[in-house]
Protein backbone atom coordinates (compact mmCIF):
# COMPACT_ATOMS: atom_id res chain seq x y z
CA UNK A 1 16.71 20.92 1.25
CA UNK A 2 13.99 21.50 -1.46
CA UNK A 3 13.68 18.80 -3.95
CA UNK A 4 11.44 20.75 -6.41
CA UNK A 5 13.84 22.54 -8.91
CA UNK A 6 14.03 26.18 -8.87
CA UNK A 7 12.47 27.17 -11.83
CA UNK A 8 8.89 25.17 -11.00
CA UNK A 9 8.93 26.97 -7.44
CA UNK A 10 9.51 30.44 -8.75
CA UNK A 11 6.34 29.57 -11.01
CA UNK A 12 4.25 28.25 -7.98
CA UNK A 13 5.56 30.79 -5.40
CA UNK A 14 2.02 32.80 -5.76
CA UNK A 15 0.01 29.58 -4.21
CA UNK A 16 2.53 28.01 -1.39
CA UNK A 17 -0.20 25.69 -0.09
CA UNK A 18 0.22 24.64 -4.00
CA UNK A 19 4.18 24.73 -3.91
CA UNK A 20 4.27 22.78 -0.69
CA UNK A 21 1.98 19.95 -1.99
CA UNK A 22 4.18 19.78 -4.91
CA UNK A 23 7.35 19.67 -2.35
CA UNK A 24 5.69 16.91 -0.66
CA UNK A 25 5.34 14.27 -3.66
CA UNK A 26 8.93 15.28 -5.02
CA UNK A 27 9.73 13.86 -1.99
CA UNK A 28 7.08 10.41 -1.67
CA UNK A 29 8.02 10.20 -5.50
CA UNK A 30 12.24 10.86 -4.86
CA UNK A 31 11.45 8.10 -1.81
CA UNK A 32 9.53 5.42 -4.19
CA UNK A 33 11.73 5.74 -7.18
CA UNK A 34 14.88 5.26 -4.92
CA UNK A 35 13.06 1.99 -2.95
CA UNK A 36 11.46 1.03 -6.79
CA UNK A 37 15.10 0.79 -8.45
CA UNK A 38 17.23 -0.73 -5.65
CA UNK A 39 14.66 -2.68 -4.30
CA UNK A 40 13.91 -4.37 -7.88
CA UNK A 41 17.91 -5.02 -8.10
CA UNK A 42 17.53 -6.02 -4.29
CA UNK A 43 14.43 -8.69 -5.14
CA UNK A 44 15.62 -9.85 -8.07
CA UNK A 45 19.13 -11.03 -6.95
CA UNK A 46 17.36 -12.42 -3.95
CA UNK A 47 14.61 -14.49 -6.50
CA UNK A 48 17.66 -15.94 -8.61
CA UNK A 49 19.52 -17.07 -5.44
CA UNK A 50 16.80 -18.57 -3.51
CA UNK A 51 15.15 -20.00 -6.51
CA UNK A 52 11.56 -20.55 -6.92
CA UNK A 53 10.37 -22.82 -4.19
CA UNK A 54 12.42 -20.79 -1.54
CA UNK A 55 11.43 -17.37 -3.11
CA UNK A 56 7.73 -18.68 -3.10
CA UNK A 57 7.82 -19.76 0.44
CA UNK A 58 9.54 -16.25 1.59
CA UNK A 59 6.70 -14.35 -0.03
CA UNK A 60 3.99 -16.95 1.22
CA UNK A 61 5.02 -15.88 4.51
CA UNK A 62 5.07 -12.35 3.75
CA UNK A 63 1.70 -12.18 2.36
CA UNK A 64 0.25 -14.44 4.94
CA UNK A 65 1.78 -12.06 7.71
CA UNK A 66 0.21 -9.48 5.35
CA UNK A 67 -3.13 -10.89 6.13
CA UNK A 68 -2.95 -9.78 9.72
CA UNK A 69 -1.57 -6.05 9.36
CA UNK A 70 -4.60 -4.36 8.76
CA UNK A 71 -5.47 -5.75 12.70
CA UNK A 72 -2.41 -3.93 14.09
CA UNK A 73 -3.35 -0.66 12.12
CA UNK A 74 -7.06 -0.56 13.38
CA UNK A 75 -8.09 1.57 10.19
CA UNK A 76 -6.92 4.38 12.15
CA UNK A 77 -4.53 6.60 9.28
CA UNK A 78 -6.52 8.05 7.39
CA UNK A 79 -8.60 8.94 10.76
CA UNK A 80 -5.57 10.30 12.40
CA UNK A 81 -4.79 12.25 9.42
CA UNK A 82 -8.42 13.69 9.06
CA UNK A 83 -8.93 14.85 12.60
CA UNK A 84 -5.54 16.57 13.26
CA UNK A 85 -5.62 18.97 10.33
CA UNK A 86 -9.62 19.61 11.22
CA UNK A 87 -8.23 20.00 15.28
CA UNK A 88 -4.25 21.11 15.32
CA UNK A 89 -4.83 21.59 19.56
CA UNK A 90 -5.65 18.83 20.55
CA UNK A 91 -2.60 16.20 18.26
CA UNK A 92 -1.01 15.06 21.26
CA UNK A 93 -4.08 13.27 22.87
CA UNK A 94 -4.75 12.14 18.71
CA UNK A 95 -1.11 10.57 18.99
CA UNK A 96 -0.48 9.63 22.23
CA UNK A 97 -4.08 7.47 22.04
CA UNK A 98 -3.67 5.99 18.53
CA UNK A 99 -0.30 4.55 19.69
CA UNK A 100 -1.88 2.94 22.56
CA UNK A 101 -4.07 1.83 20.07
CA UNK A 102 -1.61 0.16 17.18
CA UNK A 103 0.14 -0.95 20.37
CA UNK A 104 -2.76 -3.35 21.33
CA UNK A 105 -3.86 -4.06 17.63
CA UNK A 106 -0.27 -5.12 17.27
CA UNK A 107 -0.36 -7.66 19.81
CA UNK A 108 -3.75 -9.01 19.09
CA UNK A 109 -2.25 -9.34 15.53
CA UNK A 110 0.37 -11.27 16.01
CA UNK A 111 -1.27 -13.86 18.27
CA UNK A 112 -3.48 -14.59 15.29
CA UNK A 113 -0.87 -14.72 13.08
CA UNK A 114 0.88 -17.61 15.15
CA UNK A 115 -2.61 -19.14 15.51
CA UNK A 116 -3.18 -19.23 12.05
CA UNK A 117 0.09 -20.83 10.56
CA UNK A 118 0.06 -23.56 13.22
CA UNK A 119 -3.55 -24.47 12.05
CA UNK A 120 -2.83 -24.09 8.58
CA UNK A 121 0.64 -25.88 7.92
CA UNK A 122 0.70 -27.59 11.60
CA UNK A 123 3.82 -30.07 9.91
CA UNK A 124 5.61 -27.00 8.20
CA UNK A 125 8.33 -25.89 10.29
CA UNK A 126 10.07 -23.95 7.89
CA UNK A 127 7.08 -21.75 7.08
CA UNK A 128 6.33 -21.44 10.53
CA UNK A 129 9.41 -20.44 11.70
CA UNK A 130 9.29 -17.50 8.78
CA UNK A 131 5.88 -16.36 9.34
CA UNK A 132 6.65 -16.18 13.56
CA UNK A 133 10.36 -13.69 12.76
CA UNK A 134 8.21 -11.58 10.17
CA UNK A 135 5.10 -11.43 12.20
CA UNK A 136 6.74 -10.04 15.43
CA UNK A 137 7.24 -6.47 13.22
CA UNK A 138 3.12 -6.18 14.12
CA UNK A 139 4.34 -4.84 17.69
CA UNK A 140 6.15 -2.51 16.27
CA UNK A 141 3.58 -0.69 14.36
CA UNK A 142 2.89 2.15 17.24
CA UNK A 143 5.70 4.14 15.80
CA UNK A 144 3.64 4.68 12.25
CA UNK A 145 1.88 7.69 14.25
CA UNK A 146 4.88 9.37 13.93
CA UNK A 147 4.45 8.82 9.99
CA UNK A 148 0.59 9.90 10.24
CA UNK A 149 2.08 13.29 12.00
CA UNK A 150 4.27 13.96 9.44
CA UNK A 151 1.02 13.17 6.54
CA UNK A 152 -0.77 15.88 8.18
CA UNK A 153 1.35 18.43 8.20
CA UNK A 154 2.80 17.64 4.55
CA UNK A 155 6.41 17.03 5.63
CA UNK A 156 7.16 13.51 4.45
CA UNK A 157 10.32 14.34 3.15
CA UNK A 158 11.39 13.73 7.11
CA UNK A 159 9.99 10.00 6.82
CA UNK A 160 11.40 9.64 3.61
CA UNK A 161 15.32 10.71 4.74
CA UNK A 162 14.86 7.74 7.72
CA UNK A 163 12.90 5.44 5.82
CA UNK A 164 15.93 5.47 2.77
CA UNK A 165 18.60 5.28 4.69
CA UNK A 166 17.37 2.29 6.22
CA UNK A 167 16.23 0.75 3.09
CA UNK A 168 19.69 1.19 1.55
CA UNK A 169 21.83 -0.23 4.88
CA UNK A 170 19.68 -3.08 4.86
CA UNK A 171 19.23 -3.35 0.72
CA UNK A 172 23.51 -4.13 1.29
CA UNK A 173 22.63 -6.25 3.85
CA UNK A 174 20.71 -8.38 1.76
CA UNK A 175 22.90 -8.83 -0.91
CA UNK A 176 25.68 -9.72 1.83
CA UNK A 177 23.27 -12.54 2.99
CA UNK A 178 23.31 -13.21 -0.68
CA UNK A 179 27.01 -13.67 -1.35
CA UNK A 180 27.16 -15.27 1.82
CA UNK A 181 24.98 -17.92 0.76
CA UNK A 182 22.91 -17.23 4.15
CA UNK A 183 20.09 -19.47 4.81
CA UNK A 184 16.26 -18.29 4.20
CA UNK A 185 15.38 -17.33 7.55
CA UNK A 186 18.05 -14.92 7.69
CA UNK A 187 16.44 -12.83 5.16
CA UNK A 188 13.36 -12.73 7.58
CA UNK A 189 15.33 -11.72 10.51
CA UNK A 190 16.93 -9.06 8.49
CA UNK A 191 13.29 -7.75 7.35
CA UNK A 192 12.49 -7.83 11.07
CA UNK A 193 15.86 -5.66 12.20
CA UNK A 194 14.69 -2.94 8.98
CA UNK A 195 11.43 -2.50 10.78
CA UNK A 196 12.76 -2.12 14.22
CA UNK A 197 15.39 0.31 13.37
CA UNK A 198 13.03 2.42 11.42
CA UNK A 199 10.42 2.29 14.17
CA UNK A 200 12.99 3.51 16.56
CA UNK A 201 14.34 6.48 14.03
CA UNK A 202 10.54 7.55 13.77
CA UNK A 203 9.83 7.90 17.41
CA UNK A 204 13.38 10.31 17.46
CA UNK A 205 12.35 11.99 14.92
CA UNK A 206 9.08 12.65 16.15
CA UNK A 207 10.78 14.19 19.18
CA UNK A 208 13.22 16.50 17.08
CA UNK A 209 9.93 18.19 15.84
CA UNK A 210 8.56 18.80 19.30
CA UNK A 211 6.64 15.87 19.93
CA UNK A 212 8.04 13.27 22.10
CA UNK A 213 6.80 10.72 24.07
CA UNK A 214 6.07 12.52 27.37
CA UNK A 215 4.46 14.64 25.44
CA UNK A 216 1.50 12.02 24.37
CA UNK A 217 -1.65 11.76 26.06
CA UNK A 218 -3.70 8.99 25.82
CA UNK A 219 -8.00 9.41 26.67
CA UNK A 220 -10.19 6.59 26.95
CA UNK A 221 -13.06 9.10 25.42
CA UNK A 222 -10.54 9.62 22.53
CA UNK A 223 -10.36 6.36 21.68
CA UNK A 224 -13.86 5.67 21.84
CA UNK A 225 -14.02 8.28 19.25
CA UNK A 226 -11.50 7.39 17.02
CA UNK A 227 -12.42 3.54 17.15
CA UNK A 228 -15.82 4.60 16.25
CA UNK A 229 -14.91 6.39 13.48
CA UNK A 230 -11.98 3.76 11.91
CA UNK A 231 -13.50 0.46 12.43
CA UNK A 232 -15.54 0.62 9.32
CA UNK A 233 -11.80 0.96 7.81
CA UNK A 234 -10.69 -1.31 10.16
CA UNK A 235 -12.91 -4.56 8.22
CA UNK A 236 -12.18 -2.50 5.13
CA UNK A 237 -8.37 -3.18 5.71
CA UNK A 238 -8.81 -6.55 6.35
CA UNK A 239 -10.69 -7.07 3.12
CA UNK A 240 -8.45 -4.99 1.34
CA UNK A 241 -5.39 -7.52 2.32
CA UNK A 242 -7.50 -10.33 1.66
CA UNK A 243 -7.55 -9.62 -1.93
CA UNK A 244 -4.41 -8.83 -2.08
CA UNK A 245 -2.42 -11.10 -0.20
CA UNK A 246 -5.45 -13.90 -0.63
CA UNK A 247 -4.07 -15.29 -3.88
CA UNK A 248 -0.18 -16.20 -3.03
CA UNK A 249 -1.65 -18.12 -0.29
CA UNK A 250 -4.18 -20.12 -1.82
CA UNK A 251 -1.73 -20.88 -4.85
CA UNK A 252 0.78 -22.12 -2.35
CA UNK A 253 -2.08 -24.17 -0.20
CA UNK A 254 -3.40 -25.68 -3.69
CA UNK A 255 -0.64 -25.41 -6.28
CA UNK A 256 2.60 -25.13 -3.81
CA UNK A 257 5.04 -22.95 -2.99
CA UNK A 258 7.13 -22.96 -6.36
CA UNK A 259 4.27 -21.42 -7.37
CA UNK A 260 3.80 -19.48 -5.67
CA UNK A 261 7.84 -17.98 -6.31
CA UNK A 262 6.28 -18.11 -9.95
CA UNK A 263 3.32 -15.63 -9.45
CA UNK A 264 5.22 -13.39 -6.88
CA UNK A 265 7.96 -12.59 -9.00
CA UNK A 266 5.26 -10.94 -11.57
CA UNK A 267 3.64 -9.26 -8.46
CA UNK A 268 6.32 -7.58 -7.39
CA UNK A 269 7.08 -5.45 -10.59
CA UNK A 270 3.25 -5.35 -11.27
CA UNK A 271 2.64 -3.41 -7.88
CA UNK A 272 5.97 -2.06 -7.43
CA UNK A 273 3.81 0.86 -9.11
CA UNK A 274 1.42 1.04 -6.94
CA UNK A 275 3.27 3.73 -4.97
CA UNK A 276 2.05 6.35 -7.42
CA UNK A 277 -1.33 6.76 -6.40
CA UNK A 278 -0.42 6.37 -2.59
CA UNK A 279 1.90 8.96 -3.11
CA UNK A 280 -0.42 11.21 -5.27
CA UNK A 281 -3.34 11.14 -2.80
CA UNK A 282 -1.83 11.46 0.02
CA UNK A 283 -0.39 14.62 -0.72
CA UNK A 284 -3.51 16.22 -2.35
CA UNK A 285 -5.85 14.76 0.69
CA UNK A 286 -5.92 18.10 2.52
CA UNK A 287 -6.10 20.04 -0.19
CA UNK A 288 -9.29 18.29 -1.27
CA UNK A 289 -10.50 18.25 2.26
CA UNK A 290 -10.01 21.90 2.42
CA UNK A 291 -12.08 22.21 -1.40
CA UNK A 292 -14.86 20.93 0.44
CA UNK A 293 -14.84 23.42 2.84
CA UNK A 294 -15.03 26.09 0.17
CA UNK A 295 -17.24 24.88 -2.29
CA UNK A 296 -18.94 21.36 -3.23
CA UNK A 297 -18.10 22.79 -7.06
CA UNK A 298 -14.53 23.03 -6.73
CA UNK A 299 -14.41 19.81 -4.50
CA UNK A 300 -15.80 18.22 -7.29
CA UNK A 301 -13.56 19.65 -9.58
CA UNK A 302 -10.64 18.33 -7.77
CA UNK A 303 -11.80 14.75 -7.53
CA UNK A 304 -12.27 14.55 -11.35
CA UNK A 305 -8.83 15.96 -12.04
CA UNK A 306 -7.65 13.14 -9.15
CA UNK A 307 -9.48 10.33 -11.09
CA UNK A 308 -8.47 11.67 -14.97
CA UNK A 309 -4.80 11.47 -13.59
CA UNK A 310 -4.91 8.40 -12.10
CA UNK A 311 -6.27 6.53 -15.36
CA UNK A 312 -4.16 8.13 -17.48
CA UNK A 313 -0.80 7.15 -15.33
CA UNK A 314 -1.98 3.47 -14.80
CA UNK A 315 -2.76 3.13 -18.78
CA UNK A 316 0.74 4.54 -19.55
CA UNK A 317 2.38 1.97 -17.17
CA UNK A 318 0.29 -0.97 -18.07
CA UNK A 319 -0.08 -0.66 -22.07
CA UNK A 320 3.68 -1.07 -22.70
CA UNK A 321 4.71 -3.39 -19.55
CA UNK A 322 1.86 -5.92 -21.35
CA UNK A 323 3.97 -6.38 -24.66
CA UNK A 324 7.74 -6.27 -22.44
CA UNK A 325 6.54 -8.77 -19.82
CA UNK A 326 8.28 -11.82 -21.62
CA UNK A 327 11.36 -10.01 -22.16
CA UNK A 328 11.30 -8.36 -18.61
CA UNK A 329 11.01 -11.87 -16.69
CA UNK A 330 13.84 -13.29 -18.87
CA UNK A 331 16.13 -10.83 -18.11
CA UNK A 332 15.30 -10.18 -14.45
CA UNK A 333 14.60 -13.38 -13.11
CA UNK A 334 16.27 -16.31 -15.92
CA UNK A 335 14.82 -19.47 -17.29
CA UNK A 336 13.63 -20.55 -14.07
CA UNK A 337 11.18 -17.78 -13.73
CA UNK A 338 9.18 -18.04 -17.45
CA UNK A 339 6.40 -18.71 -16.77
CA UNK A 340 5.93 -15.49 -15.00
CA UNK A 341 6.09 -13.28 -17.79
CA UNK A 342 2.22 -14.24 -19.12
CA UNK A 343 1.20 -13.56 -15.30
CA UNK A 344 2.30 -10.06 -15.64
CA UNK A 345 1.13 -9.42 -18.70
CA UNK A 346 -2.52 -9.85 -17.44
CA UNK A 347 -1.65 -9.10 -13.84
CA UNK A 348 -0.39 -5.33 -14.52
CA UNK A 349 -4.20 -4.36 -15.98
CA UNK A 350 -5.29 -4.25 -12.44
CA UNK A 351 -3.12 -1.34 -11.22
CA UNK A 352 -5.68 0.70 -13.35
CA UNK A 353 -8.61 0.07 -10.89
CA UNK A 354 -5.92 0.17 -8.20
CA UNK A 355 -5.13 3.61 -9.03
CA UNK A 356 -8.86 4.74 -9.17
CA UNK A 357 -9.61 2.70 -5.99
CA UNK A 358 -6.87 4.48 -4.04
CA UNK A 359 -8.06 7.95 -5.09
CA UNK A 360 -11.87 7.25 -4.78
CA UNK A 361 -11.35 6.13 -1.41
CA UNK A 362 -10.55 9.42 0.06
CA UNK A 363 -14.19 10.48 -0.79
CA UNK A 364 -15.20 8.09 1.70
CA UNK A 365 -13.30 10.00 4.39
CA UNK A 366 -13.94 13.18 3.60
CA UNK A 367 -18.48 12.16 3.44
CA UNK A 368 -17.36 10.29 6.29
CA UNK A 369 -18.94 7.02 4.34
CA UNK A 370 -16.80 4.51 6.25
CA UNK A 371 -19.54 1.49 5.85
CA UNK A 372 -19.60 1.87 2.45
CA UNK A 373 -16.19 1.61 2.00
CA UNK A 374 -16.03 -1.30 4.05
CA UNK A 375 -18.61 -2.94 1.52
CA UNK A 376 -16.88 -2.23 -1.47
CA UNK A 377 -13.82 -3.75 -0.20
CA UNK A 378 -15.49 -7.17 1.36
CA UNK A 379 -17.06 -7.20 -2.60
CA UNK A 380 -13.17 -7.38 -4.16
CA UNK A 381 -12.30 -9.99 -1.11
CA UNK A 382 -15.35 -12.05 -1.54
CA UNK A 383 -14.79 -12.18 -5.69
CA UNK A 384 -11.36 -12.71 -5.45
CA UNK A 385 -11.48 -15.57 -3.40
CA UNK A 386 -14.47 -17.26 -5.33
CA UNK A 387 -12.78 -16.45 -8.22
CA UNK A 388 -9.21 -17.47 -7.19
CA UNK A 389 -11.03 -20.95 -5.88
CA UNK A 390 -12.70 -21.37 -9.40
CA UNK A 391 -9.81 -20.49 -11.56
CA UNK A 392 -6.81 -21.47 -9.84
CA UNK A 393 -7.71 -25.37 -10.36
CA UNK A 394 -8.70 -24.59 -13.94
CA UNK A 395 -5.76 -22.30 -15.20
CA UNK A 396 -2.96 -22.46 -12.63
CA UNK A 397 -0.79 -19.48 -11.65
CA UNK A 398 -2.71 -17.85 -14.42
CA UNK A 399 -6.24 -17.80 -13.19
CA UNK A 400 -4.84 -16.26 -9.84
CA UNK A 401 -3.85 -13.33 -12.17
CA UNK A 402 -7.18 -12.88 -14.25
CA UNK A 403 -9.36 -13.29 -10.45
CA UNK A 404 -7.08 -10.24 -9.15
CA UNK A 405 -7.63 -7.83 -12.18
CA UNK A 406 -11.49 -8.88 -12.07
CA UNK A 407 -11.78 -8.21 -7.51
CA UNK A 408 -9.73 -5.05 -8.58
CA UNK A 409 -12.29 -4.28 -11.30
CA UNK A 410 -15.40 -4.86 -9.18
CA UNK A 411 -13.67 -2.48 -6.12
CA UNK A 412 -12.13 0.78 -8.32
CA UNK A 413 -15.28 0.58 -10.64
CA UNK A 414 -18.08 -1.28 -11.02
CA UNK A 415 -19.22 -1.04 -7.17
CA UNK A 416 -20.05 2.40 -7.57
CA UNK A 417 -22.72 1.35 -9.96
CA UNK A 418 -24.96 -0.04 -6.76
CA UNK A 419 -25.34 2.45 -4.31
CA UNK A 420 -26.74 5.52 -4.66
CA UNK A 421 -24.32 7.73 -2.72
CA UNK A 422 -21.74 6.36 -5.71
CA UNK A 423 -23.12 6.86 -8.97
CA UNK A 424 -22.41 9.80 -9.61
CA UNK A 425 -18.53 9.18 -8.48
CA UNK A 426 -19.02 6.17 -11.12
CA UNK A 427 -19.91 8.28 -13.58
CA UNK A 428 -16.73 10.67 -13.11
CA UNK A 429 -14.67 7.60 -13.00
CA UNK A 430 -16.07 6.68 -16.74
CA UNK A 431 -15.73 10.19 -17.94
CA UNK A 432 -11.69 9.55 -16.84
CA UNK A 433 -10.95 6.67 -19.39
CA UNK A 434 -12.73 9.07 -22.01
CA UNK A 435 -9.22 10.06 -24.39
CA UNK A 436 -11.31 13.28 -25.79
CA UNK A 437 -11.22 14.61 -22.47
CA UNK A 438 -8.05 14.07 -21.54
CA UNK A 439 -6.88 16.18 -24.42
CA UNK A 440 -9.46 18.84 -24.28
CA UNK A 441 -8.28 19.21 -20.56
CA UNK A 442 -4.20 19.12 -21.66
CA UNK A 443 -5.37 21.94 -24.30
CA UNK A 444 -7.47 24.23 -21.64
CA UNK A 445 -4.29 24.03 -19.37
């Protein structure tokens, strides 16, 4: 089934490589805006039931279960990714090891998750409880090579069919718990059964296409390789969720969990959008690896065009969403929920350094700069927890906003500034958020 409409294919069906790249983020983009609109209907019927001090407990688990998943994933995606479209031959010894891999990661990951909430909120049973259900999807996270497969060879529309219907059975589901007036840990369990039913579907569908599980090799020597190459991304990914997930948990260790419902409902339609530059680079990543092969002028070329688009899309979302956050909260989320409408109005400014950070990350793993990647990211983690630990006490569920867009700030731009190797990406970043040439470039096309 081809989701791009007839008209735009006959126009691209001189360049396929084009036409399939194209194919590929209809589908991320049909996936996203399906999981974007239900899911918001989903979370926000959830919120109002559960109420802010259950809500804000639910999503202080998530995000502290968050903290951990970078463990399970090793750093290894974009790795995976990288090498199979450099070395087609040899993908079932890529696979077959980087499952082992997650496998392991997985484990270790949820042992420190456990560890962790028993140290931090040793009287908590409630929040324990949640954080054990929702951590045990860690072991699951060996099927995601089926997902890194699928990257490669720009078919995600195959993830996307498995990963919607899913959503959707278990979106019901959710609102059943709802009208059922289910208790809170039920909504964990159900999270859990999503993510084991859609690691099972991936592993089938990975066979269907020719690759199934006898198929898999697994090589010490492999791993050494790939390990060697990802762990840079590895302590990348764990300062990447730091910042992210870092400020739900101190607001509900210092403020509490109410708050914590307070700040998540902005979150979640703040980086509900963060999808688009996921979506975006992923599909252009081989093309840009395979501009680099041809010429360092036209690989340059392409990572402007990448960074103009991605300013330009995270303006257009954040501009309007800043005067509409008020309005948004009260008619999403009620009375009870106010309070969240001035932390979205500041919080949504980050997704523009989101968007740049996601696209000016691939340039790492294409120079094969994995360290400093890794720096850049423990910069954002390191500000946003000073920051959070500074403003937090001083402005409440509002300074946890303002330290976000300022760690996002010192990650998608102003790290570039210090290190050589990164100016000149800095300066194309700049050169982005210049309106004159934005237009010139709408008029030359």
């Amino acid at each position: 089934m081809n989701i791009v409409p007839a008209f735009v294919r006959r126009r691209l069906a001189h360049r396929p490589n084009l036409l399939k790249i194209v194919d590929n983020i209809g589908w991320l983009f049909f996936d996203k805006v399906l999981r974007m609109g239900v899911g918001l209907l989903v979370m926000v019927w959830v919120a109002r039931y559960l109420g802010p001090q259950q809500y804000g407990l639910l999503n202080f688990a998530i995000a502290f279960v968050g903290l951990f998943s970078a463990v399970s994933a090793l750093g290894l995606q974009s790795i995976v990714v990288r090498d199979i479209v450099r070395e087609p031959m040899c993908k079932e010894e890529t696979l077959g090891t980087t499952a082992v891999l997650q496998l392991g990661g997985g484990v270790l990951a949820y042992g420190l998750i456990l560890g962790a909430i028993f140290w931090i909120r040793p009287d908590d049973v409630l929040a324990q409880g949640l954080v054990a259900i929702l951590g045990s999807m860690m072991l699951f996270k060996a099927s995601e090579v089926a997902i890194y497969w699928f990257e490669s060879q720009i078919l995600s529309k195959y993830t996307v069919w498995v990963q919607n219907s899913i959503f959707l059975v278990f979106a019901t589901v959710k609102l059943v718990l709802v009208f059922a007036n289910a208790p809170l840990l039920a909504f964990a369990w159900a999270t859990v059964a999503e993510a084991v039913l859609f690691a099972l579907l991936l592993v089938a569908l990975l066979r269907l296409h020719g690759i199934g599980l006898r198929k898999l090799k697994v090589s010490l020597a492999r791993a050494k390789e790939l390990l060697a190459d990802s762990w840079p991304l590895l302590l990348s990914g764990l300062a990447i969720t730091t910042y992210m997930k870092i400020d739900q948990i101190m607001l509900g260790q210092m403020l509490g969990d109410e708050v914590v419902g307070i700040y998540s409902a902005a979150t979640r339609i703040s980086e509900i959008w963060y999808f688009i530059p996921v979506m975006i680079v992923a599909s252009v990543f081989p093309a840009i690896l395979e501009a680099k092969k041809q010429s360092d002028a036209l690989y340059q070329q392409r990572l402007q065009h990448l960074y103009d688009l991605m300013v330009w899309l995270s303006v257009a979302v954040a501009f309007p969403i800043t005067f509409l956050a008020g309005p948004i909260v009260a008619v999403l989320y009620g009375d009870a929920y106010a309070e969240s409408g001035t932390v979205l109005a500041i919080h949504i400014w980050a997704s523009v350094f989101v968007f740049l950070g996601v696209a000016s990350s691939q340039w790492f793993i294409v120079e094969n700069r994995q360290i400093l990647s890794f720096q850049r990211t423990l910069l954002g983690a390191i500000i946003n927890v000073v920051l959070n630990y500074i403003l937090i006490p001083q402005f409440g569920v509002v300074g946890a906003a303002y330290a976000t867009v300022l760690a996002q700030a010192s990650v998608g731009l102003l790290y570039d500034v210090f290190q050589k190797e990164t100016r000149p990406m800095f300066k194309m970043k700049l050169k982005s958020f210049n309106p004159l040439m934005l237009i010139a470039y709408t008029i030359k096309k």
